[in-house]
N, C-alpha and C. Protein backbone atom coordinates (compact mmCIF):
# COMPACT_ATOMS: atom_id res chain seq x y z
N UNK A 1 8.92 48.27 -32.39
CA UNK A 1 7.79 47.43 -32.00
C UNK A 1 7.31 47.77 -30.61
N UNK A 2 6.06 47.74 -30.72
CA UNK A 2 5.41 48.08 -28.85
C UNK A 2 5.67 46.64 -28.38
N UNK A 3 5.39 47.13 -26.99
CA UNK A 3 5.17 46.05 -25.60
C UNK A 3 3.83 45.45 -25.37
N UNK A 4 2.99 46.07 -26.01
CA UNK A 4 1.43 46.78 -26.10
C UNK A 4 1.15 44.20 -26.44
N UNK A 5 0.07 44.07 -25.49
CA UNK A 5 -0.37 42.43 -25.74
C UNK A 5 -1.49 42.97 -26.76
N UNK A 6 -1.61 41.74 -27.57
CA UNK A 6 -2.84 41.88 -28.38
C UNK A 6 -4.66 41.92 -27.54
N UNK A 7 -4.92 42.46 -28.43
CA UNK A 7 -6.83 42.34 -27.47
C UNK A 7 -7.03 41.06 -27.13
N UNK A 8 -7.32 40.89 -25.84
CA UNK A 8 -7.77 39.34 -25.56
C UNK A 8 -9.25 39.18 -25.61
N UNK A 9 -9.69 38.14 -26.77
CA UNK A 9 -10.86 38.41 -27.07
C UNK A 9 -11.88 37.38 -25.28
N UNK A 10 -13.12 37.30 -26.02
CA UNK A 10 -14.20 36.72 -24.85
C UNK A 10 -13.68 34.86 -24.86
N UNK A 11 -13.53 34.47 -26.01
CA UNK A 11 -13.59 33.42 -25.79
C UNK A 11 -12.22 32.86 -24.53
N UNK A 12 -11.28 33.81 -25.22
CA UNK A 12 -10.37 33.18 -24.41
C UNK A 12 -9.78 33.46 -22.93
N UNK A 13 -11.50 33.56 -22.08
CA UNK A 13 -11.57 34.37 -21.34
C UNK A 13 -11.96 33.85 -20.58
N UNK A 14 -12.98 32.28 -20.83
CA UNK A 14 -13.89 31.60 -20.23
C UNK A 14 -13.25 30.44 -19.73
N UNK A 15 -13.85 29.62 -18.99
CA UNK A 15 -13.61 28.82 -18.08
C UNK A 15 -13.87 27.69 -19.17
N UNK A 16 -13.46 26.16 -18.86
CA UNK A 16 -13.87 25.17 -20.19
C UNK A 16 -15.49 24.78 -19.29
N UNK A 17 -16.73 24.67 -20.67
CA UNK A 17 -17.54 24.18 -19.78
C UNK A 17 -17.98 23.17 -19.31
N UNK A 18 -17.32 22.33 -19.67
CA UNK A 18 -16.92 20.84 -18.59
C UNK A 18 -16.57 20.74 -17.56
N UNK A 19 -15.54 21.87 -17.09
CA UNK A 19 -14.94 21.95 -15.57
C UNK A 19 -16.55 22.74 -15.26
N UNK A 20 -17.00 23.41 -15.83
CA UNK A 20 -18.15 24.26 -14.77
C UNK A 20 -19.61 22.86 -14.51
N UNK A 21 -19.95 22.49 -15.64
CA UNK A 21 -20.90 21.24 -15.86
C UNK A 21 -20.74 20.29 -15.14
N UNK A 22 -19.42 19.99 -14.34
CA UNK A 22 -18.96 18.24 -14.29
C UNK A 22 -19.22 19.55 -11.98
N UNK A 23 -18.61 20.76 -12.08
CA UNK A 23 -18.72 21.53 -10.80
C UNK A 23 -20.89 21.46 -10.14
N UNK A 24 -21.52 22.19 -11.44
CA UNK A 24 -22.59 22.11 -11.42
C UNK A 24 -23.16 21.04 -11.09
N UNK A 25 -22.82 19.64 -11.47
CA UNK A 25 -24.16 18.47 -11.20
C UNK A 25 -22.95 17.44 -10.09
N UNK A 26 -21.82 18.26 -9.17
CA UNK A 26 -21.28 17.85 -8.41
C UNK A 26 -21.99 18.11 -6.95
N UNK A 27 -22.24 19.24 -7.17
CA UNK A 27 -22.99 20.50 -6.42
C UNK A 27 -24.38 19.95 -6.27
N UNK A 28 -24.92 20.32 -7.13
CA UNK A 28 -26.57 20.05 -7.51
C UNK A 28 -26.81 19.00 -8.22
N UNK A 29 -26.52 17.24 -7.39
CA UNK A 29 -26.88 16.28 -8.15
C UNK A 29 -28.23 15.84 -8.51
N UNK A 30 -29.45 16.47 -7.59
CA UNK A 30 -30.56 16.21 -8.19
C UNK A 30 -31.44 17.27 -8.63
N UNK A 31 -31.02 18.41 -9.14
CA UNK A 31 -31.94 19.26 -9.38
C UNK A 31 -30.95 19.46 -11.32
N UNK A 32 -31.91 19.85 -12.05
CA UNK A 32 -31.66 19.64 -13.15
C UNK A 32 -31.37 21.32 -13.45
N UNK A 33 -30.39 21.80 -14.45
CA UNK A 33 -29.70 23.14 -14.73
C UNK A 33 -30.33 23.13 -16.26
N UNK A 34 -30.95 24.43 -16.94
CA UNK A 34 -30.88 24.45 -17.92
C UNK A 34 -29.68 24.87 -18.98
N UNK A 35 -29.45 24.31 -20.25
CA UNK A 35 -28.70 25.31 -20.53
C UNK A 35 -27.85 26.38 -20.53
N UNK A 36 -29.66 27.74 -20.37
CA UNK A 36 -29.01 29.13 -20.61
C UNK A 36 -28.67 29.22 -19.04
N UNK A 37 -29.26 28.39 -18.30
CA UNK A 37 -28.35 28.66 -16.73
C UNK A 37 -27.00 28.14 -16.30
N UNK A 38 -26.66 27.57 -17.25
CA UNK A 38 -25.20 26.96 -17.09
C UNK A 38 -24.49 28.09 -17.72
N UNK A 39 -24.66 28.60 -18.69
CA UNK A 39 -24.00 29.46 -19.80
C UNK A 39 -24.45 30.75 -18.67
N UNK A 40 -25.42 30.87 -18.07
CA UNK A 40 -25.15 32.43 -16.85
C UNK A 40 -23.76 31.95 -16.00
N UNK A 41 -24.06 30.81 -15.26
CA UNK A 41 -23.29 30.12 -13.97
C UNK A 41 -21.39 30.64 -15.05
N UNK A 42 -21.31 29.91 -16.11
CA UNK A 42 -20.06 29.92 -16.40
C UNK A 42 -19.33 31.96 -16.80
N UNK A 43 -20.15 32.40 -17.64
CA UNK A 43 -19.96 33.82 -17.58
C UNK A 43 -19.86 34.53 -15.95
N UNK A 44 -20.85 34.24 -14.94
CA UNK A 44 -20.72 34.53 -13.56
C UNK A 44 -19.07 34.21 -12.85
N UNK A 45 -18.97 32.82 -13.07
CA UNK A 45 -17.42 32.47 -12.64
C UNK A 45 -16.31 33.10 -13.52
N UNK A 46 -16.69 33.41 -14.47
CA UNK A 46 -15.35 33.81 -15.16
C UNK A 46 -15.29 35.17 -15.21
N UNK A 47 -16.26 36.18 -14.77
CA UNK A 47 -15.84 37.62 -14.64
C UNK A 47 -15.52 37.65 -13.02
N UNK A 48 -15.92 36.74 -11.89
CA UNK A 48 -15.96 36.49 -10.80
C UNK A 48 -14.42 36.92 -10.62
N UNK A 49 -13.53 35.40 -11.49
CA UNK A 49 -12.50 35.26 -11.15
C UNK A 49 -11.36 36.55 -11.68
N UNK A 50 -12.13 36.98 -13.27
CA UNK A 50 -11.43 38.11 -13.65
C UNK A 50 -11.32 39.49 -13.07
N UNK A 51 -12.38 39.53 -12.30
CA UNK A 51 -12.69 40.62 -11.02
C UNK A 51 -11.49 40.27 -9.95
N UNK A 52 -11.12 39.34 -9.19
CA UNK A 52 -10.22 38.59 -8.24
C UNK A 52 -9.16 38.71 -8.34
N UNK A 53 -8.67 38.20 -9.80
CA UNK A 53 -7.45 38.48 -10.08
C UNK A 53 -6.97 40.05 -10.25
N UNK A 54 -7.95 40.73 -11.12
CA UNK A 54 -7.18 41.92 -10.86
C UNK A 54 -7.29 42.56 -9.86
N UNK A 55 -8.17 42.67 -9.29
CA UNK A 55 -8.25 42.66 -7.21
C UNK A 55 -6.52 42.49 -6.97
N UNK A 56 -6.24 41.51 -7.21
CA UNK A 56 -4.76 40.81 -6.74
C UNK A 56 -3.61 41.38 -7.19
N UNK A 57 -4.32 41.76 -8.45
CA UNK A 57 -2.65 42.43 -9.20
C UNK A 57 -2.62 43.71 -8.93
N UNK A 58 -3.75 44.58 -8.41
CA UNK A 58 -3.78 46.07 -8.32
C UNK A 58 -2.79 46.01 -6.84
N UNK A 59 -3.42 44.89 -5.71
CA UNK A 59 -2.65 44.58 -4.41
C UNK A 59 -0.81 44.25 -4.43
N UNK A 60 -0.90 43.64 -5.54
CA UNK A 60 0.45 43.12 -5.88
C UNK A 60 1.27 44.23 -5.92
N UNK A 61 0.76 44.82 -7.66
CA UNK A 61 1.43 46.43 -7.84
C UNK A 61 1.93 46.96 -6.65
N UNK A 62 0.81 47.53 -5.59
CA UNK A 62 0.77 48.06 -4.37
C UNK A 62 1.99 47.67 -3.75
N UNK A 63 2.27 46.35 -3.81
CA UNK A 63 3.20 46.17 -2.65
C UNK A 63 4.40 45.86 -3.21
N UNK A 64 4.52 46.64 -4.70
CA UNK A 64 6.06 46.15 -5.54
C UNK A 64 6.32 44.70 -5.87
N UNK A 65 5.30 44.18 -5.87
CA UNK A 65 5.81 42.80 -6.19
C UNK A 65 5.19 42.29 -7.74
N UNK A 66 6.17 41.34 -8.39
CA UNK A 66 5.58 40.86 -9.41
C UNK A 66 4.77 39.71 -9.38
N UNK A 67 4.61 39.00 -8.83
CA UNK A 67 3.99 38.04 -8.00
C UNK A 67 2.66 37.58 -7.58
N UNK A 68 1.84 37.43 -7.71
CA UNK A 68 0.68 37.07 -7.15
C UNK A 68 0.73 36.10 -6.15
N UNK A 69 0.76 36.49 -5.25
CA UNK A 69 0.50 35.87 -3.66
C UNK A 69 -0.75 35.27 -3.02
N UNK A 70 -0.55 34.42 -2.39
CA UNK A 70 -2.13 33.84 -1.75
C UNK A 70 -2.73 34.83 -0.94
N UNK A 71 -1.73 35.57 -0.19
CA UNK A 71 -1.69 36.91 0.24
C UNK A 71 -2.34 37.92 -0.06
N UNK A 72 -2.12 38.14 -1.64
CA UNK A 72 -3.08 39.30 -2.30
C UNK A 72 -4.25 38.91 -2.70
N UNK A 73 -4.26 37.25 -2.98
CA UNK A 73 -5.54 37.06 -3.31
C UNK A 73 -6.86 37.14 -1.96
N UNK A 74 -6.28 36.74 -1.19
CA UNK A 74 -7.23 37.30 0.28
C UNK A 74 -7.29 38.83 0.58
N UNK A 75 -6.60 39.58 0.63
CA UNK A 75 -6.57 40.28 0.14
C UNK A 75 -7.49 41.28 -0.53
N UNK A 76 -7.61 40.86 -1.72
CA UNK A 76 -8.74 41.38 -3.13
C UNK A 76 -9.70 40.71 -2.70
N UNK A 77 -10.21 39.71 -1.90
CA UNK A 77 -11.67 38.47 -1.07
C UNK A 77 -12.18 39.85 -0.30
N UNK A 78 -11.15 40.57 0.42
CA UNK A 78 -11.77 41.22 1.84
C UNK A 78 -11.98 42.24 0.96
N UNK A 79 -11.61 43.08 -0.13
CA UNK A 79 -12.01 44.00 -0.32
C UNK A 79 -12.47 44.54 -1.48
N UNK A 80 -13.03 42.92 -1.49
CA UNK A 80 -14.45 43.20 -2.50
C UNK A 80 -15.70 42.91 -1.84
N UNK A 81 -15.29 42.71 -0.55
CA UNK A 81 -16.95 42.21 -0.31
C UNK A 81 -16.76 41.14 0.44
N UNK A 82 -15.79 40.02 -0.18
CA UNK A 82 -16.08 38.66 0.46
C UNK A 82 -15.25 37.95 1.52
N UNK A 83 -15.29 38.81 2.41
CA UNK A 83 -14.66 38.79 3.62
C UNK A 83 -15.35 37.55 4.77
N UNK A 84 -16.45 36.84 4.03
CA UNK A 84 -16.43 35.86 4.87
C UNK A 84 -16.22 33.77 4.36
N UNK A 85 -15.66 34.61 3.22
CA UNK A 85 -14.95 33.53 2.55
C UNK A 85 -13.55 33.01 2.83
N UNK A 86 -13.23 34.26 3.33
CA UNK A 86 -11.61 34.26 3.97
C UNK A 86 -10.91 32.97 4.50
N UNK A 87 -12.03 32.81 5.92
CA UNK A 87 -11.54 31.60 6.68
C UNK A 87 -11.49 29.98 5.89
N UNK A 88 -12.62 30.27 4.80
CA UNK A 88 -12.32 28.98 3.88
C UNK A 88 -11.01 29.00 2.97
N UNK A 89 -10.94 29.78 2.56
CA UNK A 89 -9.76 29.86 1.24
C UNK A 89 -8.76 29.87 2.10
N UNK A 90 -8.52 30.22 3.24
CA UNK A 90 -7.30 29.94 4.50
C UNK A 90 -6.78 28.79 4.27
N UNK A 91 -8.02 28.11 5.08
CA UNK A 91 -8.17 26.37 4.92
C UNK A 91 -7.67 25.27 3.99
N UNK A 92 -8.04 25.67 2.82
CA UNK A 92 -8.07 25.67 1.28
C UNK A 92 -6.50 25.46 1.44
N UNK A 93 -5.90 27.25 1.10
CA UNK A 93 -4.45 27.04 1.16
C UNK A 93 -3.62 26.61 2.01
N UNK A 94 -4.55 26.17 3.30
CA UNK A 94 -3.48 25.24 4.37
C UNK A 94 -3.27 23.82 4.17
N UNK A 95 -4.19 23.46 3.57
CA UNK A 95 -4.75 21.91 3.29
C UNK A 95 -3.33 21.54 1.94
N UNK A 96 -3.90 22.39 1.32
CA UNK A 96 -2.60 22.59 -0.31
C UNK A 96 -1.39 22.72 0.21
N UNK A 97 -0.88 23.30 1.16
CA UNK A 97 0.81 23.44 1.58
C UNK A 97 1.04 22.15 2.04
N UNK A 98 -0.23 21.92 2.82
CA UNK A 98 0.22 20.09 3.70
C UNK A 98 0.76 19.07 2.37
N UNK A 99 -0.39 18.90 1.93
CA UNK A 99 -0.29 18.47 0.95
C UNK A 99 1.11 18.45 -0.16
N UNK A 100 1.06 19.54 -0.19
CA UNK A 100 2.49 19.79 -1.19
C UNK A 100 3.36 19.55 -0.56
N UNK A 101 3.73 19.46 0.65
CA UNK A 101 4.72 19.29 1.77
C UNK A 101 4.96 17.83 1.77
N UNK A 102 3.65 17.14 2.00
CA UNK A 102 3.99 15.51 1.65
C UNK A 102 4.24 15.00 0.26
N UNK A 103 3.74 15.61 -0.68
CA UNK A 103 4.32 15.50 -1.93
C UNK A 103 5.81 15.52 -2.18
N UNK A 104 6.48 16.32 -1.42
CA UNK A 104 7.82 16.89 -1.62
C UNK A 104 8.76 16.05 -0.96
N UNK A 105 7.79 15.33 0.35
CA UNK A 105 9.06 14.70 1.04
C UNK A 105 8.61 13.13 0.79
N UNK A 106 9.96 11.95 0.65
CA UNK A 106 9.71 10.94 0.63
C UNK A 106 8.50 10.39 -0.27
N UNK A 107 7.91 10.98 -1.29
CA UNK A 107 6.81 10.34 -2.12
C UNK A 107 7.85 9.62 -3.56
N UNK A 108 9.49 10.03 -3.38
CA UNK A 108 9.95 10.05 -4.63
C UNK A 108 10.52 8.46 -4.93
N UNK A 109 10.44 7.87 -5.60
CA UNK A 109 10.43 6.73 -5.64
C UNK A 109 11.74 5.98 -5.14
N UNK A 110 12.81 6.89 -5.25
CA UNK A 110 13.94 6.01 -4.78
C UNK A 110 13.78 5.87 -3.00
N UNK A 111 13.55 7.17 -2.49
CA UNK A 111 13.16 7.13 -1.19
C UNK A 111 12.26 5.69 -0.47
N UNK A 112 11.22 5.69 -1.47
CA UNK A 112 10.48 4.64 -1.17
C UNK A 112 11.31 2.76 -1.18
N UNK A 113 12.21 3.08 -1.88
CA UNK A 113 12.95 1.87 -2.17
C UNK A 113 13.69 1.12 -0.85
N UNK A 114 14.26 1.82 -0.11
CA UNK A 114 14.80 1.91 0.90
C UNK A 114 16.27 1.47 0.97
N UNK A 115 17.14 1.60 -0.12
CA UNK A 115 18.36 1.52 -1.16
C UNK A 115 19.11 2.49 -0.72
N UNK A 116 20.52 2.58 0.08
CA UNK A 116 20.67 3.98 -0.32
C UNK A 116 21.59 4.16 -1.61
N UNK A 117 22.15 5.65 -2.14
CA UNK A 117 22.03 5.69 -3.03
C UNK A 117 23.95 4.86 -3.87
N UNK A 118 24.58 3.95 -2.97
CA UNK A 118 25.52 3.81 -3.45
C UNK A 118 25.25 1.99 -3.97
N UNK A 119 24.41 1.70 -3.02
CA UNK A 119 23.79 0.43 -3.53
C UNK A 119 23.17 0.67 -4.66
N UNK A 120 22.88 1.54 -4.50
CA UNK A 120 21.33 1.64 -6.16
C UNK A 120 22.75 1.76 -7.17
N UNK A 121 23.43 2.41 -7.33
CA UNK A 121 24.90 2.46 -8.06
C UNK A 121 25.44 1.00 -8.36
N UNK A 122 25.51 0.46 -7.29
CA UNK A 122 26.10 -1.08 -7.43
C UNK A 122 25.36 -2.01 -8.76
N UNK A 123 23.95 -1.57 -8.14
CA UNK A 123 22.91 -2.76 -8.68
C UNK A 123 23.16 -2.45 -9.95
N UNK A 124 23.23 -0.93 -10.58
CA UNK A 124 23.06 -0.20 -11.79
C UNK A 124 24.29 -0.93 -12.67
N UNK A 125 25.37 -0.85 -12.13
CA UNK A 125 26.56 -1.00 -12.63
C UNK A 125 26.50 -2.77 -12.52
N UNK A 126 25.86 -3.63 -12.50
CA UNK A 126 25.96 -4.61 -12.08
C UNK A 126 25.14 -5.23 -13.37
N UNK A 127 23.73 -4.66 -13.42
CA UNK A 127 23.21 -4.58 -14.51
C UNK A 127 23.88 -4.25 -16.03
N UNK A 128 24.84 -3.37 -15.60
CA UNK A 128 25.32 -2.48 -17.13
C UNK A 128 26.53 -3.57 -17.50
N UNK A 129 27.00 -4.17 -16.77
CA UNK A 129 27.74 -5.54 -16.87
C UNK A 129 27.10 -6.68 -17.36
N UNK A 130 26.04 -7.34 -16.98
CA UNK A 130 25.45 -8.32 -17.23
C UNK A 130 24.76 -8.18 -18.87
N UNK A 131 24.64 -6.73 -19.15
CA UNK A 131 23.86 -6.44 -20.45
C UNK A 131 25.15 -6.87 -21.30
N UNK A 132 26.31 -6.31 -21.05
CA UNK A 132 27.59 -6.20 -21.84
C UNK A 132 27.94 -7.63 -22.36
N UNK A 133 27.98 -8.33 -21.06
CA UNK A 133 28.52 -9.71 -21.79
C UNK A 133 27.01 -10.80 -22.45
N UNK A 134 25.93 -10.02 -21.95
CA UNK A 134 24.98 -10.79 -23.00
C UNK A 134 25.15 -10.37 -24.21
N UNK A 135 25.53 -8.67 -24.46
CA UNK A 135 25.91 -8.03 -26.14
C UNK A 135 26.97 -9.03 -26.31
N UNK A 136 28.24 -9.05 -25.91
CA UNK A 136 29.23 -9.82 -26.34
C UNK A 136 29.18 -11.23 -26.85
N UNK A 137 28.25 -12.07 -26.46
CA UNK A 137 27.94 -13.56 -26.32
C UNK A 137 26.84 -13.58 -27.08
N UNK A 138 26.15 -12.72 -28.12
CA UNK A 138 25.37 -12.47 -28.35
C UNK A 138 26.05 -12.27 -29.92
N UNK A 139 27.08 -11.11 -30.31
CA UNK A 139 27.82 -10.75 -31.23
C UNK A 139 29.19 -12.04 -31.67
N UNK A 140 29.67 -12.53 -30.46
CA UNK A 140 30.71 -14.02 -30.78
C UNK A 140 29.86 -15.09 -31.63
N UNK A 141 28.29 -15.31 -30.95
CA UNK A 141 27.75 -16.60 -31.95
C UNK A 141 27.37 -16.12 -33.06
N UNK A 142 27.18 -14.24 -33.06
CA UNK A 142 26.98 -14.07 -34.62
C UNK A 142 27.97 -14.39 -35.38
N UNK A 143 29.15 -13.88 -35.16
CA UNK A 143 31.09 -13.89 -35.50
C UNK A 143 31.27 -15.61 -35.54
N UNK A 144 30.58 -16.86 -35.01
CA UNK A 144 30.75 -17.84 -34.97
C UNK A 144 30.32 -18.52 -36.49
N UNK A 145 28.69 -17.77 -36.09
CA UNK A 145 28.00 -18.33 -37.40
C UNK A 145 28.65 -18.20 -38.10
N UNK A 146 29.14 -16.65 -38.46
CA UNK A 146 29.24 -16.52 -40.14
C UNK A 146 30.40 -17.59 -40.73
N UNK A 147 31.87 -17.02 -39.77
CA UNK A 147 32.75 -18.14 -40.04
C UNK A 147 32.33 -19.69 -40.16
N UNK A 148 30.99 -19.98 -39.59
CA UNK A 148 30.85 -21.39 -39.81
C UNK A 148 30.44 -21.21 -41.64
N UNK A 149 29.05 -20.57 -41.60
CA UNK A 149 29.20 -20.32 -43.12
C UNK A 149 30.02 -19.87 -43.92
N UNK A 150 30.84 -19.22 -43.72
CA UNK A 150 31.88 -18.87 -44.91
C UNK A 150 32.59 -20.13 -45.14
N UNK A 151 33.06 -21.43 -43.89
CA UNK A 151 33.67 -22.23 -44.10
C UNK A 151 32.73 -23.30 -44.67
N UNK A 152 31.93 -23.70 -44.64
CA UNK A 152 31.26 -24.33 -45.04
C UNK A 152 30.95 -23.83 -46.50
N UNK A 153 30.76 -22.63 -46.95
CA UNK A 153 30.70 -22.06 -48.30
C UNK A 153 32.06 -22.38 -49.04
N UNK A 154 33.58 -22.44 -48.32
CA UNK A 154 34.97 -22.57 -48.95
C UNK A 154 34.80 -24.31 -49.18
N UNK A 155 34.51 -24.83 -48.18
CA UNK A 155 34.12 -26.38 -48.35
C UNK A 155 34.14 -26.66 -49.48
N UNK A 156 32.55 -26.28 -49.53
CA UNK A 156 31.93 -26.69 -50.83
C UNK A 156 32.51 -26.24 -52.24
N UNK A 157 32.73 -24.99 -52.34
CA UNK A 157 33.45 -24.43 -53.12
C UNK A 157 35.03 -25.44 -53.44
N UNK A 158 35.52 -25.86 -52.87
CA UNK A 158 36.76 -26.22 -52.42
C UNK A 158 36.73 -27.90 -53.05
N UNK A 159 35.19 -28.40 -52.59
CA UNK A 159 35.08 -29.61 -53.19
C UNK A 159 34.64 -29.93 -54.62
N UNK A 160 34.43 -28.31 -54.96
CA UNK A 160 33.30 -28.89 -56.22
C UNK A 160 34.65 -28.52 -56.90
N UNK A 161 35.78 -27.77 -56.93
CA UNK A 161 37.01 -27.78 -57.77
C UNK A 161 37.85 -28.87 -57.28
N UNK A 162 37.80 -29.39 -56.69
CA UNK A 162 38.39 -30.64 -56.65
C UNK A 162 37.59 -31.77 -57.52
N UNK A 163 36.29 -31.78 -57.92
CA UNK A 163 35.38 -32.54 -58.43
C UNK A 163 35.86 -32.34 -60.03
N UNK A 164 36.03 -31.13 -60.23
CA UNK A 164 36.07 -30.68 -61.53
C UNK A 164 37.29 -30.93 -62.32
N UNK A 165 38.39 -30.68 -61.09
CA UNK A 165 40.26 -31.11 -61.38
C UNK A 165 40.08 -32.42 -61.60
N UNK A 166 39.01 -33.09 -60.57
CA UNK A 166 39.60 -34.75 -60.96
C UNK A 166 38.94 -35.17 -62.40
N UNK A 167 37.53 -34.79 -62.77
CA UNK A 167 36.78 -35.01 -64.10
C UNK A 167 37.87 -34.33 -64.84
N UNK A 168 38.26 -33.18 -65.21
CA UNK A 168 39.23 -32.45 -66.10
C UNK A 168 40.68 -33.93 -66.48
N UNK A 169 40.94 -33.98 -65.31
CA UNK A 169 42.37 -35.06 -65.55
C UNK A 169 41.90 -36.64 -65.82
N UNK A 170 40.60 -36.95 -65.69
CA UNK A 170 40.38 -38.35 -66.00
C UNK A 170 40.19 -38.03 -67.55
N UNK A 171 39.45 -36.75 -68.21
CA UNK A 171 38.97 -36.74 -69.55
C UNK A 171 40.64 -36.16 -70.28
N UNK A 172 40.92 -35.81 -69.81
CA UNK A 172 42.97 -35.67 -70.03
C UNK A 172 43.37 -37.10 -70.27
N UNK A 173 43.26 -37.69 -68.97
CA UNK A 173 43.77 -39.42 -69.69
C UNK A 173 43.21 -39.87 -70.61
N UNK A 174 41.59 -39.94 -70.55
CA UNK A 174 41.24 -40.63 -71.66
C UNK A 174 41.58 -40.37 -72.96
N UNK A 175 41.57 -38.91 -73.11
CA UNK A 175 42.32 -37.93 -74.27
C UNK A 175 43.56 -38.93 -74.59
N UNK A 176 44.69 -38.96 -73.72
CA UNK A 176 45.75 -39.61 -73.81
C UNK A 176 46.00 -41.08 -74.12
N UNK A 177 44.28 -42.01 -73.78
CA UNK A 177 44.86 -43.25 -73.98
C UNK A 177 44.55 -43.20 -75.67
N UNK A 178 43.59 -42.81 -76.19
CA UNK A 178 43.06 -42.73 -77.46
C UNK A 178 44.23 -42.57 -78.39
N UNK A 179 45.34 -41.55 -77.80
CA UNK A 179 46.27 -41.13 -78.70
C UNK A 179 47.41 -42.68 -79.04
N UNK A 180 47.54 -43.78 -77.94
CA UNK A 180 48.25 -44.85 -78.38
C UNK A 180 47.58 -45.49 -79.17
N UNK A 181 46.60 -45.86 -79.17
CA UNK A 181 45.86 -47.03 -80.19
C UNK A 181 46.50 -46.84 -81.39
């Protein structure tokens, strides 16, 4: 079998055109886009970016890496031309590290709790107790019931042959007085 990827056709090539439509009338809220100018705008961005990227991967190759770097993608900016985009996409990726940086620290919910983590243990285990003897107290009045019904079922059971022994032995006597006459 080859290594060889299958042909990647056009469609699955394009950008969705909602992200470009919802970009377009973000941009240009009062001027109206036709159509076939949205369908240029989205083909424009998506060979844009397919131009960029391999910009990046030819840079990558270059420098032995498997990787695509923010690095190479500035990179493939300066030497295609768009070398004065640079200082934005800088920005861009400085703004994104901050960002991810505060993401990373203290956003995580136990942090926020202000618990440390042998109390949070306590509470846990404290909980896993309180569930236990509600299961338990929970399973005894089932174990209560039934024995109440089963006894209450022997009861009855219990009384209605006693009902039946005593009718059986009164119709026994009567049997018996008949026999003196």
């Amino acid at each position: 079998m080859d290594d060889v990827d299958p042909p990647v056709q056009d469609e699955d090539l394009t950008l969705p055109r909602s992200a470009v439509n919802k970009m377009v009338k973000e941009l240009l809220p009062h001027l109206r886009v036709a159509n076939n100018s949205r369908e240029l705008i989205l083909n424009c961005c998506t060979e844009f970016i397919l131009l960029l990227s391999s910009q990046s991967n030819e840079i990558c190759e270059k420098r032995q890496k498997k990787t695509i770097l923010p690095e190479h993608v500035i990179g493939a900016l300066q030497e295609l031309g768009f070398s004065t985009y640079v200082p934005e996409v800088q920005d861009v990726l400085s703004d994104f590290k901050t960002q991810l940086s505060h993401r990373n620290k203290g956003t995580k919910k136990l942090d926020k709790m202000g618990l440390s983590e042998e109390e949070l243990i306590r509470q846990q285990q404290a909980l896993f107790a309180e569930a236990r003897q509600q299961h338990y107290e929970y399973e005894l009045a089932q174990h209560n019931a039934a024995m109440e019904a089963a006894a209450a079922t022997a009861d009855g059971s219990q009384l209605a042959l006693q009902t039946q022994t005593s009718v059986t032995q009164s119709n026994n006597s009567a049997d018996d007085d008949d026999d003196y006459d």
